[in-house]
PDB file of N, CA and C in Angstrom:
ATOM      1  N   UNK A   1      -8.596  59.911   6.965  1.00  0.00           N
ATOM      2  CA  UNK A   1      -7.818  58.733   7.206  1.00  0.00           C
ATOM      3  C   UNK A   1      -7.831  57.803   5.990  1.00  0.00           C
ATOM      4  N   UNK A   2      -8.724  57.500   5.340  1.00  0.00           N
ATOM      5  CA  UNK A   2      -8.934  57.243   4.488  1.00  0.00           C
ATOM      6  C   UNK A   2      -8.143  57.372   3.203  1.00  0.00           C
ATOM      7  N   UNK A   3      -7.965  58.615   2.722  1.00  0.00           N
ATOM      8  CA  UNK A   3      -6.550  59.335   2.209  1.00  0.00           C
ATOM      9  C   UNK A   3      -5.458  58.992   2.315  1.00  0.00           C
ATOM     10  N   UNK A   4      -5.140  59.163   3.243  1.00  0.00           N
ATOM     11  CA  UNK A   4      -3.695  58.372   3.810  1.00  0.00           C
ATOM     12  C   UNK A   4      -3.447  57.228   3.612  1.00  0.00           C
ATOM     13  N   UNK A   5      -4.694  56.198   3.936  1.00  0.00           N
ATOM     14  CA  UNK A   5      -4.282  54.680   3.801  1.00  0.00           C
ATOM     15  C   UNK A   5      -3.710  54.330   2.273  1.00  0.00           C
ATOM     16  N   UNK A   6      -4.465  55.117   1.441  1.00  0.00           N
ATOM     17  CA  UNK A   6      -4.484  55.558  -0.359  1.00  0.00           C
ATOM     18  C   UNK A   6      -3.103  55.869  -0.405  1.00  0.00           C
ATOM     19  N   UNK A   7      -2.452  56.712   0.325  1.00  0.00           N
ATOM     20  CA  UNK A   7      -1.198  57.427  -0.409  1.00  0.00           C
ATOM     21  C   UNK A   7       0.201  56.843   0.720  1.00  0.00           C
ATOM     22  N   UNK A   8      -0.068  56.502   1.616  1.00  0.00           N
ATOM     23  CA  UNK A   8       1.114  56.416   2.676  1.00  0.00           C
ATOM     24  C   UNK A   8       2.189  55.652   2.097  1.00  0.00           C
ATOM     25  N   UNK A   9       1.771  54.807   1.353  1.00  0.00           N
ATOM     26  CA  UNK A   9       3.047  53.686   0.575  1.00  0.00           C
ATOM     27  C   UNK A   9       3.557  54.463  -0.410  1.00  0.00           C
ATOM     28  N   UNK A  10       3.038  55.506  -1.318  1.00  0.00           N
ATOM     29  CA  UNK A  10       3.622  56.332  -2.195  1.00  0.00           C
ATOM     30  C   UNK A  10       5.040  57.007  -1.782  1.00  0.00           C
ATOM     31  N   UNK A  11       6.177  56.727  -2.793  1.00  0.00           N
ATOM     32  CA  UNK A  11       7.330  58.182  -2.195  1.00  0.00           C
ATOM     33  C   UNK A  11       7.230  58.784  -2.960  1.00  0.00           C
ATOM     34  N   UNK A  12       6.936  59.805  -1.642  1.00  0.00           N
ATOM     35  CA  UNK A  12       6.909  61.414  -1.907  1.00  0.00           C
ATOM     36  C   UNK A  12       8.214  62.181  -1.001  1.00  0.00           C
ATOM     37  N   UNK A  13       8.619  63.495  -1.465  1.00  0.00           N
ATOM     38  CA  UNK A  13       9.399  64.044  -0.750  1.00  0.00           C
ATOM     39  C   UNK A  13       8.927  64.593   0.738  1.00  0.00           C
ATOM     40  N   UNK A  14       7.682  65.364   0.114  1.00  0.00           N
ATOM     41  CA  UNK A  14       7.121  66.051   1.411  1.00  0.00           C
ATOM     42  C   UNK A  14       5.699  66.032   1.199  1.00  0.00           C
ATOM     43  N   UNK A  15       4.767  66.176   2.590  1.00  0.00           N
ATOM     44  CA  UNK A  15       3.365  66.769   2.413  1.00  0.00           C
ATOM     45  C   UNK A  15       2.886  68.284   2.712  1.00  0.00           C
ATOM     46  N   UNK A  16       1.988  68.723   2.064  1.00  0.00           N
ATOM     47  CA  UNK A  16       2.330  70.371   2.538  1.00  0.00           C
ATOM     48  C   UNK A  16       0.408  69.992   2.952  1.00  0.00           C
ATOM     49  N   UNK A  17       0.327  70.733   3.915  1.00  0.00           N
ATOM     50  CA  UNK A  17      -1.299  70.775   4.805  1.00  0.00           C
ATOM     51  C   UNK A  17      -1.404  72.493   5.256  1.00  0.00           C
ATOM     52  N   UNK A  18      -2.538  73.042   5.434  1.00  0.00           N
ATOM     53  CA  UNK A  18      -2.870  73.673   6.308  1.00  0.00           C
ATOM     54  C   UNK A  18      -2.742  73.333   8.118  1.00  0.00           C
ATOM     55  N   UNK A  19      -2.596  73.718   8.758  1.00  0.00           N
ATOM     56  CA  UNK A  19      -2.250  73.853  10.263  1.00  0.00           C
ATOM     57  C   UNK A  19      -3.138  73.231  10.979  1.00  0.00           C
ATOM     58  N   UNK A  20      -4.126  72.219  10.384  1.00  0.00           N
ATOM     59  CA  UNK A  20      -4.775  71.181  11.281  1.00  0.00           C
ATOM     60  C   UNK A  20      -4.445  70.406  12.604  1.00  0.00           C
ATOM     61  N   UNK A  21      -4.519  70.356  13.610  1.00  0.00           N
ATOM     62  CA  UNK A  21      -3.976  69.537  14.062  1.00  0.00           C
ATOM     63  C   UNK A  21      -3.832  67.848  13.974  1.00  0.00           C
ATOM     64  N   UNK A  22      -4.665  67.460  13.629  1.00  0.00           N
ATOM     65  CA  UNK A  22      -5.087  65.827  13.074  1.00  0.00           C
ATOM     66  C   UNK A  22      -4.019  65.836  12.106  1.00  0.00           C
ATOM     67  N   UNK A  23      -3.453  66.574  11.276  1.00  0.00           N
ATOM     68  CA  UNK A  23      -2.593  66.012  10.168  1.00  0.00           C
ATOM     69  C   UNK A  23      -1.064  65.437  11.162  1.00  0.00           C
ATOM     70  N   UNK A  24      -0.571  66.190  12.134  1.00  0.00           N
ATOM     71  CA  UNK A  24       0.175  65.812  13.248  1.00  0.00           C
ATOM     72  C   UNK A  24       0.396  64.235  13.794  1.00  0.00           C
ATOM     73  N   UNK A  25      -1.132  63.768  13.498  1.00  0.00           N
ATOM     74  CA  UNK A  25      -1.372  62.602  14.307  1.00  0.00           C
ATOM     75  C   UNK A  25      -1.005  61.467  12.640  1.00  0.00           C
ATOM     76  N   UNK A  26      -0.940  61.303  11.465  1.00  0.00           N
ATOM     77  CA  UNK A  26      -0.608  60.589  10.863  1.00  0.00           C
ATOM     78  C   UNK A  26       0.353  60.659   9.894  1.00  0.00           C
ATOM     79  N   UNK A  27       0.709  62.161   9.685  1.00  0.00           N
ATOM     80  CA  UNK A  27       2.349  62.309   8.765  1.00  0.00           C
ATOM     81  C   UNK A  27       3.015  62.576   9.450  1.00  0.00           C
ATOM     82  N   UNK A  28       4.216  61.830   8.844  1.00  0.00           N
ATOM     83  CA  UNK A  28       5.718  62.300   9.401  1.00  0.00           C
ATOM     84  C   UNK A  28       6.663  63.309   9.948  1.00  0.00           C
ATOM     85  N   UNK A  29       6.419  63.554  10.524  1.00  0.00           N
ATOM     86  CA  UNK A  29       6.677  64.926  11.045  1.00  0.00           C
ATOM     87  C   UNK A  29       7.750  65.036  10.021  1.00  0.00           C
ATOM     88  N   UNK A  30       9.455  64.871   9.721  1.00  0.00           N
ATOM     89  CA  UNK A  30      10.173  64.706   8.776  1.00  0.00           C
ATOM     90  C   UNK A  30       9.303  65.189   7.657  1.00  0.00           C
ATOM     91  N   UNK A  31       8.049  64.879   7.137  1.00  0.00           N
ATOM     92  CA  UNK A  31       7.929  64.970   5.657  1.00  0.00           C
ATOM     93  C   UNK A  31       6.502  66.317   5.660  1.00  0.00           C
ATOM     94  N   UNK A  32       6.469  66.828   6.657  1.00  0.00           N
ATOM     95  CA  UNK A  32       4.944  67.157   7.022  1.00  0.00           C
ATOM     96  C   UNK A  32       5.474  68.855   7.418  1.00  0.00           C
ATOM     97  N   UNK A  33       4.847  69.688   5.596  1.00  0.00           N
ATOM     98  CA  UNK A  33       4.940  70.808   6.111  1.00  0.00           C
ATOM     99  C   UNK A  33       4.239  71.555   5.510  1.00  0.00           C
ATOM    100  N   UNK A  34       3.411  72.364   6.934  1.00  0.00           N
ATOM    101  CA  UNK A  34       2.214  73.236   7.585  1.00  0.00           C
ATOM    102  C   UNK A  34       2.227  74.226   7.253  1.00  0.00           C
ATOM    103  N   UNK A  35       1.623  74.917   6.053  1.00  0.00           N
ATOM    104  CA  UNK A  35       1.493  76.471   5.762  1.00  0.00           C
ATOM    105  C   UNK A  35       0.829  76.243   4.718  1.00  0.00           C
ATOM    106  N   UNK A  36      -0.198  77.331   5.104  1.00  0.00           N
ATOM    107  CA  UNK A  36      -0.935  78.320   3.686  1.00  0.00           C
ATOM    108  C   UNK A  36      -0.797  78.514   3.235  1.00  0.00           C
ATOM    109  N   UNK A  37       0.513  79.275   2.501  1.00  0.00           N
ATOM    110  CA  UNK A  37       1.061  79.323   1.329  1.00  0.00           C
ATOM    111  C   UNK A  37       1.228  78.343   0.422  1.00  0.00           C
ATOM    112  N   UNK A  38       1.607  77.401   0.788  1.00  0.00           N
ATOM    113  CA  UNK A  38       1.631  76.227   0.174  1.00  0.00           C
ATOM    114  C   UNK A  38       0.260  75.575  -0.482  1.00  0.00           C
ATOM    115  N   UNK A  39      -0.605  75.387   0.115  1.00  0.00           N
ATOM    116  CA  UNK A  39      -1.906  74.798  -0.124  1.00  0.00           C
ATOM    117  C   UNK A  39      -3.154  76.307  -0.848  1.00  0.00           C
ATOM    118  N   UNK A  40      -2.418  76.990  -0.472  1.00  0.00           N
ATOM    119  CA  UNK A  40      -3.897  78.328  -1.023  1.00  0.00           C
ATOM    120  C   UNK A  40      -3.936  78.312  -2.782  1.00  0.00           C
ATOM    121  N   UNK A  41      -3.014  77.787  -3.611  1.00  0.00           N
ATOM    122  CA  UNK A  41      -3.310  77.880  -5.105  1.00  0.00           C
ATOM    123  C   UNK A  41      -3.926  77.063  -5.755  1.00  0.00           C
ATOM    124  N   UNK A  42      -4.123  75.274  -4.987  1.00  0.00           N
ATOM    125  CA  UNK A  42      -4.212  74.045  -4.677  1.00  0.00           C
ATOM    126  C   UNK A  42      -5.729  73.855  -4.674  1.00  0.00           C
ATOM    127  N   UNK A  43      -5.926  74.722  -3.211  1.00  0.00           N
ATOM    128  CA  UNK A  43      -7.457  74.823  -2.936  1.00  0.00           C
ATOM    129  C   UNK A  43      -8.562  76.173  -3.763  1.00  0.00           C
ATOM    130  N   UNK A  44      -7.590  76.885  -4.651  1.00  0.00           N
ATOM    131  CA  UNK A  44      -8.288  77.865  -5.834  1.00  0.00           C
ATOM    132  C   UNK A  44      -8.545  77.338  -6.639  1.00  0.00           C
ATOM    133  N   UNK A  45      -7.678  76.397  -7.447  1.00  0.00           N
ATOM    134  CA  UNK A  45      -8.198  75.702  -8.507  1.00  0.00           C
ATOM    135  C   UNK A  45      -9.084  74.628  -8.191  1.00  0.00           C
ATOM    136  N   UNK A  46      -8.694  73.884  -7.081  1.00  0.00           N
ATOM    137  CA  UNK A  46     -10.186  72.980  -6.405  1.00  0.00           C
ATOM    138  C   UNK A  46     -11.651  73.396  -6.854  1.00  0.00           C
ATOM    139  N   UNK A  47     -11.691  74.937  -5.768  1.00  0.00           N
ATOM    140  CA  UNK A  47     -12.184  75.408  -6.146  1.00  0.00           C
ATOM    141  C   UNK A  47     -13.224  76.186  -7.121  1.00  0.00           C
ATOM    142  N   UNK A  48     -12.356  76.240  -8.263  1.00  0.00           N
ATOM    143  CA  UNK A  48     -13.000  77.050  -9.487  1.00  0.00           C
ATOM    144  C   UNK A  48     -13.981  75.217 -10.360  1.00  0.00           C
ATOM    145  N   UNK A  49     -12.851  74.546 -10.061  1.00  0.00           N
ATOM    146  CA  UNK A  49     -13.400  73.680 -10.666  1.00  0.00           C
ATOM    147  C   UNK A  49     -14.838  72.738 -10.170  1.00  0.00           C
ATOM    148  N   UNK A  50     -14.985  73.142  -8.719  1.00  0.00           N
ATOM    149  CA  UNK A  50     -16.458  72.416  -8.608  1.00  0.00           C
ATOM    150  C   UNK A  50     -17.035  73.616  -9.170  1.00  0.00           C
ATOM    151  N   UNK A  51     -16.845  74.818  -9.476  1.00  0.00           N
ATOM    152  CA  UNK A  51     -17.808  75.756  -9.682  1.00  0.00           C
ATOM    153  C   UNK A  51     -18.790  75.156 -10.710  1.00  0.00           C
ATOM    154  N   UNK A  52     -17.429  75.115 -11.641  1.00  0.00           N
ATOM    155  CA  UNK A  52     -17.524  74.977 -13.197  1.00  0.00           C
ATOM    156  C   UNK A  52     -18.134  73.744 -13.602  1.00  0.00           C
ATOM    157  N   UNK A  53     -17.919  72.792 -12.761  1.00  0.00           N
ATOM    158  CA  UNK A  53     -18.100  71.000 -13.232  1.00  0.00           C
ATOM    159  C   UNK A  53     -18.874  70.414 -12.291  1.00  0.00           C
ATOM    160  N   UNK A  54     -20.002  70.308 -12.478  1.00  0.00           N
ATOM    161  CA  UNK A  54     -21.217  69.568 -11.888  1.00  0.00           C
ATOM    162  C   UNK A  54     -20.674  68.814 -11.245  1.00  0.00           C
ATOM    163  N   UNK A  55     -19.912  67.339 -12.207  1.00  0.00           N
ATOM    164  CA  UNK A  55     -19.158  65.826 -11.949  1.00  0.00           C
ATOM    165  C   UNK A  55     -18.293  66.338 -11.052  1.00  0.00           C
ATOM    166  N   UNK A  56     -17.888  67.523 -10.164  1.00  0.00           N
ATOM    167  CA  UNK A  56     -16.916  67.596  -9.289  1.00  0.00           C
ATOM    168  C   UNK A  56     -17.179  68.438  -8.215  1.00  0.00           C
ATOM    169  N   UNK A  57     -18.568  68.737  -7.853  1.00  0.00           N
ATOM    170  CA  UNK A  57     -19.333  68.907  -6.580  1.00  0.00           C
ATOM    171  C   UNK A  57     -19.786  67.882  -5.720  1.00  0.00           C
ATOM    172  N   UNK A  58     -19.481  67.896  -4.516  1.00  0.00           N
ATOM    173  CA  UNK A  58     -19.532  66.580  -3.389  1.00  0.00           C
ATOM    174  C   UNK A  58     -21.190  66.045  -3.626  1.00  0.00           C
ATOM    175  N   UNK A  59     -21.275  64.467  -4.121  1.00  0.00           N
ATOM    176  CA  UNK A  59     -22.710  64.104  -3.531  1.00  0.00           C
ATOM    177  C   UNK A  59     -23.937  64.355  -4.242  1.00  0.00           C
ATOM    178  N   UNK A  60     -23.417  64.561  -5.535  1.00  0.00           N
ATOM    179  CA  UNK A  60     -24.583  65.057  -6.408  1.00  0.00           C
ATOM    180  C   UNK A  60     -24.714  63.781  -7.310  1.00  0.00           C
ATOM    181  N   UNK A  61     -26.103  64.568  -8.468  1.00  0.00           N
ATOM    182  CA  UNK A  61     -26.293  63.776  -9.182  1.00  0.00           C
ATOM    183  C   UNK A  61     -25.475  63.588 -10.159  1.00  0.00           C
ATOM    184  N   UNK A  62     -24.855  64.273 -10.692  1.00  0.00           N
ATOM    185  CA  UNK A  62     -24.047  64.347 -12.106  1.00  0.00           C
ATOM    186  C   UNK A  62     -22.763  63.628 -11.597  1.00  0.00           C
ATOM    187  N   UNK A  63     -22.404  63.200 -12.320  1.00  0.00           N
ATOM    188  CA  UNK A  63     -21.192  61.891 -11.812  1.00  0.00           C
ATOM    189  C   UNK A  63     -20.397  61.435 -13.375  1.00  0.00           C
ATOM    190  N   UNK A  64     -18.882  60.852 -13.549  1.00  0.00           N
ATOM    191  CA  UNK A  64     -19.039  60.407 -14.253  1.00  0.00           C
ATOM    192  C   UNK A  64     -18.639  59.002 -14.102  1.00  0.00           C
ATOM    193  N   UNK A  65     -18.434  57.773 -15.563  1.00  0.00           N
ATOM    194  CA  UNK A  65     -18.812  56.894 -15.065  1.00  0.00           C
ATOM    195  C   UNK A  65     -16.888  56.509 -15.594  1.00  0.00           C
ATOM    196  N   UNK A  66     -16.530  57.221 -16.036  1.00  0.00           N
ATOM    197  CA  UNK A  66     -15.718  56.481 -16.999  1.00  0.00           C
ATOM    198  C   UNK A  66     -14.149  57.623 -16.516  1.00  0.00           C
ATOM    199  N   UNK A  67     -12.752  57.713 -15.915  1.00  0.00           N
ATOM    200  CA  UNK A  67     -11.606  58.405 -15.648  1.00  0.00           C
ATOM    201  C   UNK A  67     -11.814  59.229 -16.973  1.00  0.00           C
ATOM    202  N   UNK A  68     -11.625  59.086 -18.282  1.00  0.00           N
ATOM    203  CA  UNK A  68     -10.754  59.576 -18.927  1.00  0.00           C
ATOM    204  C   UNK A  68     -12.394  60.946 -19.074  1.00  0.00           C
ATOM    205  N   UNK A  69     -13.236  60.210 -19.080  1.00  0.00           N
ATOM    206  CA  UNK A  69     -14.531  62.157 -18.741  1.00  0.00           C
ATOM    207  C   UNK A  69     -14.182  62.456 -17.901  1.00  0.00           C
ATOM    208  N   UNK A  70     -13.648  62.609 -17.115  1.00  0.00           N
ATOM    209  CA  UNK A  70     -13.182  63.582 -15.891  1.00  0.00           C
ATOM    210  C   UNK A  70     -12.419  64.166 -16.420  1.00  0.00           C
ATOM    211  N   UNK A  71     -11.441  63.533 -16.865  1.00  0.00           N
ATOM    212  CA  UNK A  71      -9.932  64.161 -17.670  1.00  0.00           C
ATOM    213  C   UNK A  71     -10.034  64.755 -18.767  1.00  0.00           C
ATOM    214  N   UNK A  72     -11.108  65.205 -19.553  1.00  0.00           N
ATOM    215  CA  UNK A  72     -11.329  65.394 -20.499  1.00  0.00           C
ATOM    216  C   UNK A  72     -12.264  66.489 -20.348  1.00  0.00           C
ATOM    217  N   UNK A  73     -12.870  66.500 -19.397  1.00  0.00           N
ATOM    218  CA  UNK A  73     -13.575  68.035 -18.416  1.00  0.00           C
ATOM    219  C   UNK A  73     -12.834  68.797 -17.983  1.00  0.00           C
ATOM    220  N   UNK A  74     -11.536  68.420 -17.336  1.00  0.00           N
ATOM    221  CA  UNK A  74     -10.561  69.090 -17.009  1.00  0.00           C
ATOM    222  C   UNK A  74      -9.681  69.651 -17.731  1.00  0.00           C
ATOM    223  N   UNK A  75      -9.552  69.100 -19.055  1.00  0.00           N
ATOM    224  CA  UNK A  75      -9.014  69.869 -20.596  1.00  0.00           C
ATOM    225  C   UNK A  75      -9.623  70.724 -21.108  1.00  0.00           C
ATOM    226  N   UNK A  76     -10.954  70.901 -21.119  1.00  0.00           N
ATOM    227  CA  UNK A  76     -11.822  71.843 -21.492  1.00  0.00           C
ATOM    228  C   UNK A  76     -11.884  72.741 -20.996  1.00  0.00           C
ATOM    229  N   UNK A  77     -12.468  72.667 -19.837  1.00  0.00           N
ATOM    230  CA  UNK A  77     -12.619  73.539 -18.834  1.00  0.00           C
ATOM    231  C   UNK A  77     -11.255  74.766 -18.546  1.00  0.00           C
ATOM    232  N   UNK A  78      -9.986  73.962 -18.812  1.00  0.00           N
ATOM    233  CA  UNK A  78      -8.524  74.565 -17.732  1.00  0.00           C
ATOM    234  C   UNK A  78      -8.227  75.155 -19.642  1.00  0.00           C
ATOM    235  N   UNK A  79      -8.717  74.938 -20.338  1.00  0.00           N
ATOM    236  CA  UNK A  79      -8.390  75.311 -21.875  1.00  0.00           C
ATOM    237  C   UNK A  79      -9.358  76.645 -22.358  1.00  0.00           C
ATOM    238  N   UNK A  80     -10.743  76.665 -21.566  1.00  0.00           N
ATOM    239  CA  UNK A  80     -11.329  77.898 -21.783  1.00  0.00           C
ATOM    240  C   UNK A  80     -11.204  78.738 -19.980  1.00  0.00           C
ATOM    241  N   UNK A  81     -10.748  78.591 -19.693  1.00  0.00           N
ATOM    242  CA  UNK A  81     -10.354  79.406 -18.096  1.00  0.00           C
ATOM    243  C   UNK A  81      -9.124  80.350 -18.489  1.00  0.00           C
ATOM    244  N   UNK A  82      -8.209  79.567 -19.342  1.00  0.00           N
ATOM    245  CA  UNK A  82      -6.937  80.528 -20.163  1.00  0.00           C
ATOM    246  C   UNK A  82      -6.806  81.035 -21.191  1.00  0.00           C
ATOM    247  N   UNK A  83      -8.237  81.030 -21.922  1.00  0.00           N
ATOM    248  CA  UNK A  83      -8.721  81.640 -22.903  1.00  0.00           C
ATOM    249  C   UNK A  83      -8.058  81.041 -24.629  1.00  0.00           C
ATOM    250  N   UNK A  84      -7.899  79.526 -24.448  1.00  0.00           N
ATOM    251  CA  UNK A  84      -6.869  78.772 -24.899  1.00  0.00           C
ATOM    252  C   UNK A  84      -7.745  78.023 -25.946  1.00  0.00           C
ATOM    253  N   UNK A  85      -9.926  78.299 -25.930  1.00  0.00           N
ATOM    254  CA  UNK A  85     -10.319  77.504 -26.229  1.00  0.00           C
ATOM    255  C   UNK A  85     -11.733  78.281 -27.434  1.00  0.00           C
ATOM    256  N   UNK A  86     -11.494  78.153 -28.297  1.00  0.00           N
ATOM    257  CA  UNK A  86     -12.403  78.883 -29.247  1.00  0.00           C
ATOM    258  C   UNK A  86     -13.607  78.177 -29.704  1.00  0.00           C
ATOM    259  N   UNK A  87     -14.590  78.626 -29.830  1.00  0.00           N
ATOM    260  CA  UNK A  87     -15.555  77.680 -30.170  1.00  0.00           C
ATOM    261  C   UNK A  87     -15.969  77.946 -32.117  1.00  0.00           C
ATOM    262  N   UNK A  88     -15.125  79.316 -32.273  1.00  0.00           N
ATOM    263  CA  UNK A  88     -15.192  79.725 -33.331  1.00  0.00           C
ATOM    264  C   UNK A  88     -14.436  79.063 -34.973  1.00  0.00           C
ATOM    265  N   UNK A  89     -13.472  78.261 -33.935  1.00  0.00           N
ATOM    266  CA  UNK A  89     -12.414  77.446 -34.951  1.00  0.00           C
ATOM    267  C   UNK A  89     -12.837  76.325 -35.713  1.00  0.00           C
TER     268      UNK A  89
END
């Protein structure tokens, strides 16, 4: 719920969710659409990336303090995942 309060004023075209039922109870039905397909590439890269990044596992110690280190973990990281990133150069 929380989420929502964050994004509900935003326009967006549509929301895409997994088949929860609770998502029913606060998006638009109009804008609110339910499939796996949609969300399964979403929640891979989620995914790979708490693997990879301490600062992006729920509740831990490693944290950062500052947006643009996050963003800048996420350049690295998505730059050696595509083999885009040499340490040799």
């Amino acid at each position: 719920m929380k989420l929502w309060e964050n994004i509900k004023e935003l326009t967006v075209s549509f929301y895409c969710s997994d088949c929860w039922k609770s998502y029913k109870e606060f998006i638009p039905a109009e804008k609110h659409l339910q499939t796996k397909a949609e969300t399964f590439t979403v929640e891979g890269y989620n995914s790979r990336v708490r693997h990879y990044l301490a600062r992006s596992k729920r509740k831990g110690k490693c944290y950062s303090k500052a947006e643009h280190m996050i963003e800048e973990s996420l350049d690295l990281l998505f730059l050696n995942l595509n083999n885009e990133l040499s340490i040799l150069n």
